[in-house]
PDB file of N, CA and C in Angstrom:
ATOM      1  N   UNK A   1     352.700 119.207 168.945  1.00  0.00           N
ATOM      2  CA  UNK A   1     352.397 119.605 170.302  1.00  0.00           C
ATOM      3  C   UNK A   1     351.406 118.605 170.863  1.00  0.00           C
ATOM      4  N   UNK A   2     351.710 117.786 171.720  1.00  0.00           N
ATOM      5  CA  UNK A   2     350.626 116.813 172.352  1.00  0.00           C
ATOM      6  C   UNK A   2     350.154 115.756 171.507  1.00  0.00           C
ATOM      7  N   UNK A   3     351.043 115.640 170.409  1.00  0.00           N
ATOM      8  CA  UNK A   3     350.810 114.396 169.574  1.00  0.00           C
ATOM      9  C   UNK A   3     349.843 115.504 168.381  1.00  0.00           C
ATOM     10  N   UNK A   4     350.074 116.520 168.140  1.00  0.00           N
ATOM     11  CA  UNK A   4     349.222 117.185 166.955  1.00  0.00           C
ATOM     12  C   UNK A   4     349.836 117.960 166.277  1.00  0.00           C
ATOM     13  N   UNK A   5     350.028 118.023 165.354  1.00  0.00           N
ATOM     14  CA  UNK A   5     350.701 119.204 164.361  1.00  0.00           C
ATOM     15  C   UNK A   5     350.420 120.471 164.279  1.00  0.00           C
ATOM     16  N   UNK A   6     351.131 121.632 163.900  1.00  0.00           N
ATOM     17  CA  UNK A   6     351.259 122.704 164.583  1.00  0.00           C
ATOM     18  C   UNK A   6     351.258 123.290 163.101  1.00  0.00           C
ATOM     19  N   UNK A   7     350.897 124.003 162.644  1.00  0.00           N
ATOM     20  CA  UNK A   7     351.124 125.128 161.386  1.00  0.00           C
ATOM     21  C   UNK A   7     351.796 126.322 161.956  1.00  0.00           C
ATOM     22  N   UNK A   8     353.182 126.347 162.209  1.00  0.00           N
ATOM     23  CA  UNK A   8     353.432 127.787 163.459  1.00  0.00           C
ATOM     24  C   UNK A   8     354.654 128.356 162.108  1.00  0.00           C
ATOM     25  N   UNK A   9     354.784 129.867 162.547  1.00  0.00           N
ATOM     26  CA  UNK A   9     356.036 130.207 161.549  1.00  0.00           C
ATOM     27  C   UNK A   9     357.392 130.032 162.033  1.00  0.00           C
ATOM     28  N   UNK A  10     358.405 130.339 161.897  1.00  0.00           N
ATOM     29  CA  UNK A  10     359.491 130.328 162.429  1.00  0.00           C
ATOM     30  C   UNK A  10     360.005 130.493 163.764  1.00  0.00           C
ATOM     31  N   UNK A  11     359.478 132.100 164.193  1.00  0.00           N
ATOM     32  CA  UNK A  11     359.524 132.669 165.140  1.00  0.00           C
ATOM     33  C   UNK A  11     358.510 132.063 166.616  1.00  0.00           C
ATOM     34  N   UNK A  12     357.441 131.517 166.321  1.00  0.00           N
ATOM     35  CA  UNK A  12     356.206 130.882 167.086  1.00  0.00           C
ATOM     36  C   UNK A  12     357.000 129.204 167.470  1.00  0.00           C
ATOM     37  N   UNK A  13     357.597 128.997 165.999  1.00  0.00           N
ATOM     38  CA  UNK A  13     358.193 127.417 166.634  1.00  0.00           C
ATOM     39  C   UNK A  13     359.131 127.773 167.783  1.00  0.00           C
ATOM     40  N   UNK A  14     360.389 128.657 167.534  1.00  0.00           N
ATOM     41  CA  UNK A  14     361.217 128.594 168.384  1.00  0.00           C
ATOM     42  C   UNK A  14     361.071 129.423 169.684  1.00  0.00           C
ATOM     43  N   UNK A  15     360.056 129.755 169.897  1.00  0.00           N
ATOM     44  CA  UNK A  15     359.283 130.063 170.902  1.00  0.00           C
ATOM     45  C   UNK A  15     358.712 129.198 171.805  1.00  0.00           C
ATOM     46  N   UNK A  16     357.841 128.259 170.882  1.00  0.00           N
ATOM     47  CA  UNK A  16     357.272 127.138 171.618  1.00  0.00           C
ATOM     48  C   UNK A  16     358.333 126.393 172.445  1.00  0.00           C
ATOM     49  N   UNK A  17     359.519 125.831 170.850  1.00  0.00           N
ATOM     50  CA  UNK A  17     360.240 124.828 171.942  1.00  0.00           C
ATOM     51  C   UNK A  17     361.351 125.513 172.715  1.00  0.00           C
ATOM     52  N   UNK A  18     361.643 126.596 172.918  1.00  0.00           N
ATOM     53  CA  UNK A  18     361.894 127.263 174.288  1.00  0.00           C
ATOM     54  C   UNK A  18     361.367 127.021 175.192  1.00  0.00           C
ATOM     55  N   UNK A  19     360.041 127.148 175.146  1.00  0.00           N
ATOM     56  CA  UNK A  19     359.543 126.988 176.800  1.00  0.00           C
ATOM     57  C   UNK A  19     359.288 125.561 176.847  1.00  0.00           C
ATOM     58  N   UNK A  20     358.910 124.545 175.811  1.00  0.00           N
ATOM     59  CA  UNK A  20     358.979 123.872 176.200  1.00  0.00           C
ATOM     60  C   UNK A  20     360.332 123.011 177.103  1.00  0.00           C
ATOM     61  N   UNK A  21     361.065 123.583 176.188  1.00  0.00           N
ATOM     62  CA  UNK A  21     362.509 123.069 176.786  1.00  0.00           C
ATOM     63  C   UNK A  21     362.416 122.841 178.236  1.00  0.00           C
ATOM     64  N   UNK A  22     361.978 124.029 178.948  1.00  0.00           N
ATOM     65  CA  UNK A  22     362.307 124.504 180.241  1.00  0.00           C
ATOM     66  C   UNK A  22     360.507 124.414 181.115  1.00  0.00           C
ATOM     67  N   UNK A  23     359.724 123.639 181.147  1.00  0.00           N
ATOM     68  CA  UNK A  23     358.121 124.121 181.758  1.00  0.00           C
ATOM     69  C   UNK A  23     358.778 124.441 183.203  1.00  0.00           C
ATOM     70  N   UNK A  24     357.469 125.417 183.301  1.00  0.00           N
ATOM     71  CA  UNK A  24     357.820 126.191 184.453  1.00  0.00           C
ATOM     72  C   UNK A  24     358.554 127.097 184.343  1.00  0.00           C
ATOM     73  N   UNK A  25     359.626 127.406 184.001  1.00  0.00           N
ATOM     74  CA  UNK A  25     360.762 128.499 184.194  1.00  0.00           C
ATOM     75  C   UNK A  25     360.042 129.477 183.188  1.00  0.00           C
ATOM     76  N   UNK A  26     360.250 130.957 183.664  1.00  0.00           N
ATOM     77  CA  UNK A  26     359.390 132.268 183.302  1.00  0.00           C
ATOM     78  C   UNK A  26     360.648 132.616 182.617  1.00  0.00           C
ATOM     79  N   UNK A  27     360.370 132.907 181.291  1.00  0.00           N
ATOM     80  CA  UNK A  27     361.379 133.571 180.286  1.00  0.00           C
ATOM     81  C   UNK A  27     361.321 135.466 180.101  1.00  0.00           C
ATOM     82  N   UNK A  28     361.801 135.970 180.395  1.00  0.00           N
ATOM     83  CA  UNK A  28     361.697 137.115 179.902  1.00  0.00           C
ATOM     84  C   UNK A  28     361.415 137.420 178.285  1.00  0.00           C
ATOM     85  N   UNK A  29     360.746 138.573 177.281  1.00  0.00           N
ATOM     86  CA  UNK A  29     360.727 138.793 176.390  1.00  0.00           C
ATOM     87  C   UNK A  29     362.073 138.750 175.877  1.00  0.00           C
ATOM     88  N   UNK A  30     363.189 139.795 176.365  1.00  0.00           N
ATOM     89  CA  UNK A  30     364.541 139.569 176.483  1.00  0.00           C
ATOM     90  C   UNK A  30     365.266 138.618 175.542  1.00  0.00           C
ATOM     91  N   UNK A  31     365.013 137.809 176.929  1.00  0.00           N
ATOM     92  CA  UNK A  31     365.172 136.112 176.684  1.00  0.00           C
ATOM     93  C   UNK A  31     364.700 135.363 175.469  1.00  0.00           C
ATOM     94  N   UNK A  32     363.519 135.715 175.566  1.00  0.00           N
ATOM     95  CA  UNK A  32     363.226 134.871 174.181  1.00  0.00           C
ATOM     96  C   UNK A  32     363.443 135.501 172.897  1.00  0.00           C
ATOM     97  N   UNK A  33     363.316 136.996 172.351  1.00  0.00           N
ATOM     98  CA  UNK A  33     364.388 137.425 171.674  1.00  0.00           C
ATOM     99  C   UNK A  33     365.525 137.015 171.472  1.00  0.00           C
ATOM    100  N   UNK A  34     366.490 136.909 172.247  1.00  0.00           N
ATOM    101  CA  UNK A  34     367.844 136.559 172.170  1.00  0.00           C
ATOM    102  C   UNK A  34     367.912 135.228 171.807  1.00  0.00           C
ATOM    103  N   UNK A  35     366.746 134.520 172.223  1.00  0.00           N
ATOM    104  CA  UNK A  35     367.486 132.899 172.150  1.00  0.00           C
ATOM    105  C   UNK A  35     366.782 132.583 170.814  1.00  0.00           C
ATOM    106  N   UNK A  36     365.497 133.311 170.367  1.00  0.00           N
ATOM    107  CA  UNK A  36     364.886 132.905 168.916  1.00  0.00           C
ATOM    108  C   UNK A  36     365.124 133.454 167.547  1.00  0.00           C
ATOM    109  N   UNK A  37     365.405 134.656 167.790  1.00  0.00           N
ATOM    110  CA  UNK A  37     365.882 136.093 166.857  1.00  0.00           C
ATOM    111  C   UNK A  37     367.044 136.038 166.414  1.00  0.00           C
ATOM    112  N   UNK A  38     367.601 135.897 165.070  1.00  0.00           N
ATOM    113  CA  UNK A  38     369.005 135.706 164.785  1.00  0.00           C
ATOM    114  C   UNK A  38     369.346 136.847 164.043  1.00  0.00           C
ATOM    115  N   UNK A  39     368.257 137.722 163.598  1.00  0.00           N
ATOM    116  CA  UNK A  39     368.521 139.331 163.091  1.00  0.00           C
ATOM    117  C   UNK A  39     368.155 140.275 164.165  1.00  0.00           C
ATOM    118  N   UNK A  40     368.920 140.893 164.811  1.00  0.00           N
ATOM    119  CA  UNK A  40     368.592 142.056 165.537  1.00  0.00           C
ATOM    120  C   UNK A  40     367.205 143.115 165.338  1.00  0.00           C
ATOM    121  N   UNK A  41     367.450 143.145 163.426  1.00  0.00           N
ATOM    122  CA  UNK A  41     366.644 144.273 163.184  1.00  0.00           C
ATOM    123  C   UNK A  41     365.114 143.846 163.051  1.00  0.00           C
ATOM    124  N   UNK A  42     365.167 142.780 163.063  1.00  0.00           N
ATOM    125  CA  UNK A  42     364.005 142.084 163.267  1.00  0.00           C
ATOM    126  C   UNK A  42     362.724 142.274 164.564  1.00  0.00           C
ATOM    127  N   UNK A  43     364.066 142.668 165.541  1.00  0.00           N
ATOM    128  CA  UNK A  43     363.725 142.923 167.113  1.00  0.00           C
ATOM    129  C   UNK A  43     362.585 143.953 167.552  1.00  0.00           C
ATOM    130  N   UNK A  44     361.705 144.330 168.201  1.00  0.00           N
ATOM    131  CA  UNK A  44     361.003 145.222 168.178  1.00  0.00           C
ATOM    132  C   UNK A  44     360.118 145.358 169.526  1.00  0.00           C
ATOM    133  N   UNK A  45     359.675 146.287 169.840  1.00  0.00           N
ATOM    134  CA  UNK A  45     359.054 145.778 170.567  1.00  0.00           C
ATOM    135  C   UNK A  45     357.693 145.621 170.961  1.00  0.00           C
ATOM    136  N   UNK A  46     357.488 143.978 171.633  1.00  0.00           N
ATOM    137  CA  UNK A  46     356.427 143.667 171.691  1.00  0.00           C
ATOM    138  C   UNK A  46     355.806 142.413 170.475  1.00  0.00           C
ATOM    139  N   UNK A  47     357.206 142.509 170.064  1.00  0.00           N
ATOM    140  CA  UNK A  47     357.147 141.206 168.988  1.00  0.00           C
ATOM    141  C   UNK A  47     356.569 139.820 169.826  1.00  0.00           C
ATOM    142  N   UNK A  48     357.068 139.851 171.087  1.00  0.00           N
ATOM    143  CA  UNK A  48     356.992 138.624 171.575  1.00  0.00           C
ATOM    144  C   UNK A  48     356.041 137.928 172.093  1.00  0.00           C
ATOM    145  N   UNK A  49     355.170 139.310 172.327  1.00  0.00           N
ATOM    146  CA  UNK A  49     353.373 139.343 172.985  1.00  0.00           C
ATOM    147  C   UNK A  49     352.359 138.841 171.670  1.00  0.00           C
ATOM    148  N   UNK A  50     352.927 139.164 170.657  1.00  0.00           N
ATOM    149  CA  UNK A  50     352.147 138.687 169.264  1.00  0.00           C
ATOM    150  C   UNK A  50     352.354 137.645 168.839  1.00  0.00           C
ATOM    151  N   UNK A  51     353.441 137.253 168.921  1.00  0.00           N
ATOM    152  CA  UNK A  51     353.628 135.888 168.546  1.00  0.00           C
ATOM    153  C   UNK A  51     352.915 134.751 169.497  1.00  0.00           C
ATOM    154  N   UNK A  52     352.963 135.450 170.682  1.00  0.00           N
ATOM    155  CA  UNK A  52     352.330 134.285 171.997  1.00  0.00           C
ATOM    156  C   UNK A  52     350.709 134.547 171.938  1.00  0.00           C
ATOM    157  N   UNK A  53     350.685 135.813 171.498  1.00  0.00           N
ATOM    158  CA  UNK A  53     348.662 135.522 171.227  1.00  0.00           C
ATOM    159  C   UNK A  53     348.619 134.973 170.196  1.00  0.00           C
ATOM    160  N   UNK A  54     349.348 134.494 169.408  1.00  0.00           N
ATOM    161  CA  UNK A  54     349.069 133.662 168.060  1.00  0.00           C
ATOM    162  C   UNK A  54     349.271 131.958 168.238  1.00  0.00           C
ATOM    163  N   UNK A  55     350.370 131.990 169.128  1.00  0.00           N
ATOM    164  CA  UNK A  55     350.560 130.449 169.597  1.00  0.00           C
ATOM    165  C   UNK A  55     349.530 130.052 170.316  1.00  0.00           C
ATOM    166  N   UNK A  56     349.037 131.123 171.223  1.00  0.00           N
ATOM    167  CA  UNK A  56     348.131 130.061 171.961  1.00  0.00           C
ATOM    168  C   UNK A  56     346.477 130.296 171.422  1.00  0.00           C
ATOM    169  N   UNK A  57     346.123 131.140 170.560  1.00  0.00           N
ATOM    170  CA  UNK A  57     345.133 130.818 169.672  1.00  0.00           C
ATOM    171  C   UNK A  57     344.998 129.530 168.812  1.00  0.00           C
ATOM    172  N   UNK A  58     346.699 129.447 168.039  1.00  0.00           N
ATOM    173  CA  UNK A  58     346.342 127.989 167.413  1.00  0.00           C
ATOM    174  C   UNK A  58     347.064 126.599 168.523  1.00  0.00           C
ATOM    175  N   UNK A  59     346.901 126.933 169.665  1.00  0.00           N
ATOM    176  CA  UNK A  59     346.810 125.732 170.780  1.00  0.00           C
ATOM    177  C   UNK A  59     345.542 125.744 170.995  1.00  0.00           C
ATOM    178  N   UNK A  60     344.521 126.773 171.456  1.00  0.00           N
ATOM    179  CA  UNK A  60     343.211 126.472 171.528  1.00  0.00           C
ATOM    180  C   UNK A  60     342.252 125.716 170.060  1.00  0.00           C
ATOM    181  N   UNK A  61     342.885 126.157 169.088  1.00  0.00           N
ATOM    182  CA  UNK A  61     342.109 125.747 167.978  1.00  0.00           C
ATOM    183  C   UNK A  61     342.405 123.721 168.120  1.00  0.00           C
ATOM    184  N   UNK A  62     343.383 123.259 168.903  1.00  0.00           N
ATOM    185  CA  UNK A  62     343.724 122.025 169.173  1.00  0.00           C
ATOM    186  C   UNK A  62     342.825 121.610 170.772  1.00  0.00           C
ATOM    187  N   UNK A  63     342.681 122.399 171.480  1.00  0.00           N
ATOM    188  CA  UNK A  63     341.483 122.069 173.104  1.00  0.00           C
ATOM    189  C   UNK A  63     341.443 123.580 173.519  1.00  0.00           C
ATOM    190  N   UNK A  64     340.174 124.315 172.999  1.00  0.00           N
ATOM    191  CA  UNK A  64     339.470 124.954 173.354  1.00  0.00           C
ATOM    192  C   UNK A  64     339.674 125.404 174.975  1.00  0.00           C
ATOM    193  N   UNK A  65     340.502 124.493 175.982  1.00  0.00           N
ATOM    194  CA  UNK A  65     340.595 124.854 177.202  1.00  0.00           C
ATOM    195  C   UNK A  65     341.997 124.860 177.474  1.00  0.00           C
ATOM    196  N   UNK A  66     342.657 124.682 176.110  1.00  0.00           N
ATOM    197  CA  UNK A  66     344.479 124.841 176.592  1.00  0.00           C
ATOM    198  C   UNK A  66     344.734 126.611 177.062  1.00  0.00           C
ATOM    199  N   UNK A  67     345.413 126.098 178.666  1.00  0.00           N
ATOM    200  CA  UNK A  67     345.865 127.662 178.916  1.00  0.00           C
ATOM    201  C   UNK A  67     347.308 127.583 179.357  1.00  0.00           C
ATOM    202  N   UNK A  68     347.682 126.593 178.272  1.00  0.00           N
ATOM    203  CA  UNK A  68     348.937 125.855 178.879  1.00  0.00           C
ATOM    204  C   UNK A  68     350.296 127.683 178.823  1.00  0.00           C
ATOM    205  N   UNK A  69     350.154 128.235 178.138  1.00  0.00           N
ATOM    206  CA  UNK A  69     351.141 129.120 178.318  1.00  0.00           C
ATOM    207  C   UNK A  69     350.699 130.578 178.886  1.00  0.00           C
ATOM    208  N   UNK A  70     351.539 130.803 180.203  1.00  0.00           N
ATOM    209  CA  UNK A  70     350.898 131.475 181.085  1.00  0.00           C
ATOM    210  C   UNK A  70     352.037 132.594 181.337  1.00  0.00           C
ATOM    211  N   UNK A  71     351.318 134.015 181.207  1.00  0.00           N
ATOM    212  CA  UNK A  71     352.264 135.092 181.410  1.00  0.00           C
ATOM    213  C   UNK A  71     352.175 135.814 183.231  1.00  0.00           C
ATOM    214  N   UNK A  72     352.783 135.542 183.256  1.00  0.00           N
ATOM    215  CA  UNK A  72     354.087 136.586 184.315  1.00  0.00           C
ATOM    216  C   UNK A  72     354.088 138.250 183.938  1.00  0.00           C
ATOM    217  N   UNK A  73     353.161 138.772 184.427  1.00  0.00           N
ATOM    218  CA  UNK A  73     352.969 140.108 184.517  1.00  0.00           C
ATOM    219  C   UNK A  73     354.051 140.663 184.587  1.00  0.00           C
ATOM    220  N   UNK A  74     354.776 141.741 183.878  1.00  0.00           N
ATOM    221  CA  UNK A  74     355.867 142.414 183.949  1.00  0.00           C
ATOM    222  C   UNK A  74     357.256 141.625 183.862  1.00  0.00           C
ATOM    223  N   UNK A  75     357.425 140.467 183.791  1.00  0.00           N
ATOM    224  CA  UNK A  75     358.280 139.529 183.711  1.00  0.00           C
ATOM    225  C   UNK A  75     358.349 138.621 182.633  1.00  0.00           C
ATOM    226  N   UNK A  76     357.480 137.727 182.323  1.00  0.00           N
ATOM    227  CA  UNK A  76     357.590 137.238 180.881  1.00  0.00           C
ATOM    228  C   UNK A  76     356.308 136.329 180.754  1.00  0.00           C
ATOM    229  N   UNK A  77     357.045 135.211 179.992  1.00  0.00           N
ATOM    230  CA  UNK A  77     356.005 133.665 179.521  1.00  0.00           C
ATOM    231  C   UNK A  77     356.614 132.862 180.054  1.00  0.00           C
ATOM    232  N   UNK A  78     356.019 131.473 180.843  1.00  0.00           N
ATOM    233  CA  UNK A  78     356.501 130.501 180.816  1.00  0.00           C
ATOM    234  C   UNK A  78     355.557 128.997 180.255  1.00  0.00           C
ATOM    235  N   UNK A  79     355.236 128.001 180.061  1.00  0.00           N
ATOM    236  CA  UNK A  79     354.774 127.069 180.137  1.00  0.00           C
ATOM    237  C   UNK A  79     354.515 125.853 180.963  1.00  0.00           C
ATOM    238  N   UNK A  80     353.219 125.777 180.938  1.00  0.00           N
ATOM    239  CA  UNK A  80     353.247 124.539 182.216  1.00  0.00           C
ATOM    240  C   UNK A  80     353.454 123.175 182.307  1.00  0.00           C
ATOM    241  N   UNK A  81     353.880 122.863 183.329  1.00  0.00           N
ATOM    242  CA  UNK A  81     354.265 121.391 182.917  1.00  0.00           C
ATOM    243  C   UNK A  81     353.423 120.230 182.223  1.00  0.00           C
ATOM    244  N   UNK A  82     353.718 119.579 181.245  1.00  0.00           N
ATOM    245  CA  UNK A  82     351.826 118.858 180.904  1.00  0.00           C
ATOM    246  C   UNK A  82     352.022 117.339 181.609  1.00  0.00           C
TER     247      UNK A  82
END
């Protein structure tokens, strides 16, 4: 991420490069379920809010002022353009 290595698990990577894929565009939880989750039963909810307070804890542990991933009240996550 930004030229730094990432210790993320499975679910946190394909999270990340989701949004990165797309900066700017607001993903629904939904959405990122479906596009990261390859076991249903895995699914739960609110999985997706934990994983994103965990990503961007270990983005701050890289700049203390990264607020690079920004939630959409009632709608989802997206990421900002860097």
């Amino acid at each position: 991420y930004q030229g730094n290595v990432l210790d993320l698990t499975l679910y946190e990577y394909g999270i990340l490069v989701l949004l990165l894929s797309q900066p700017e565009r607001v993903f629904t939880r939904e959405q990122l379920m479906d596009r990261v989750w390859s076991e249903p039963e895995e699914r739960f909810d609110r999985v997706v809010d934990t994983h994103i307070k965990t990503i961007r804890a270990k983005l701050k542990q890289l700049n203390q002022e990264d607020d690079s991933i920004v939630t959409h009240r009632g709608v989802g996550y997206a990421i900002k353009e860097s």
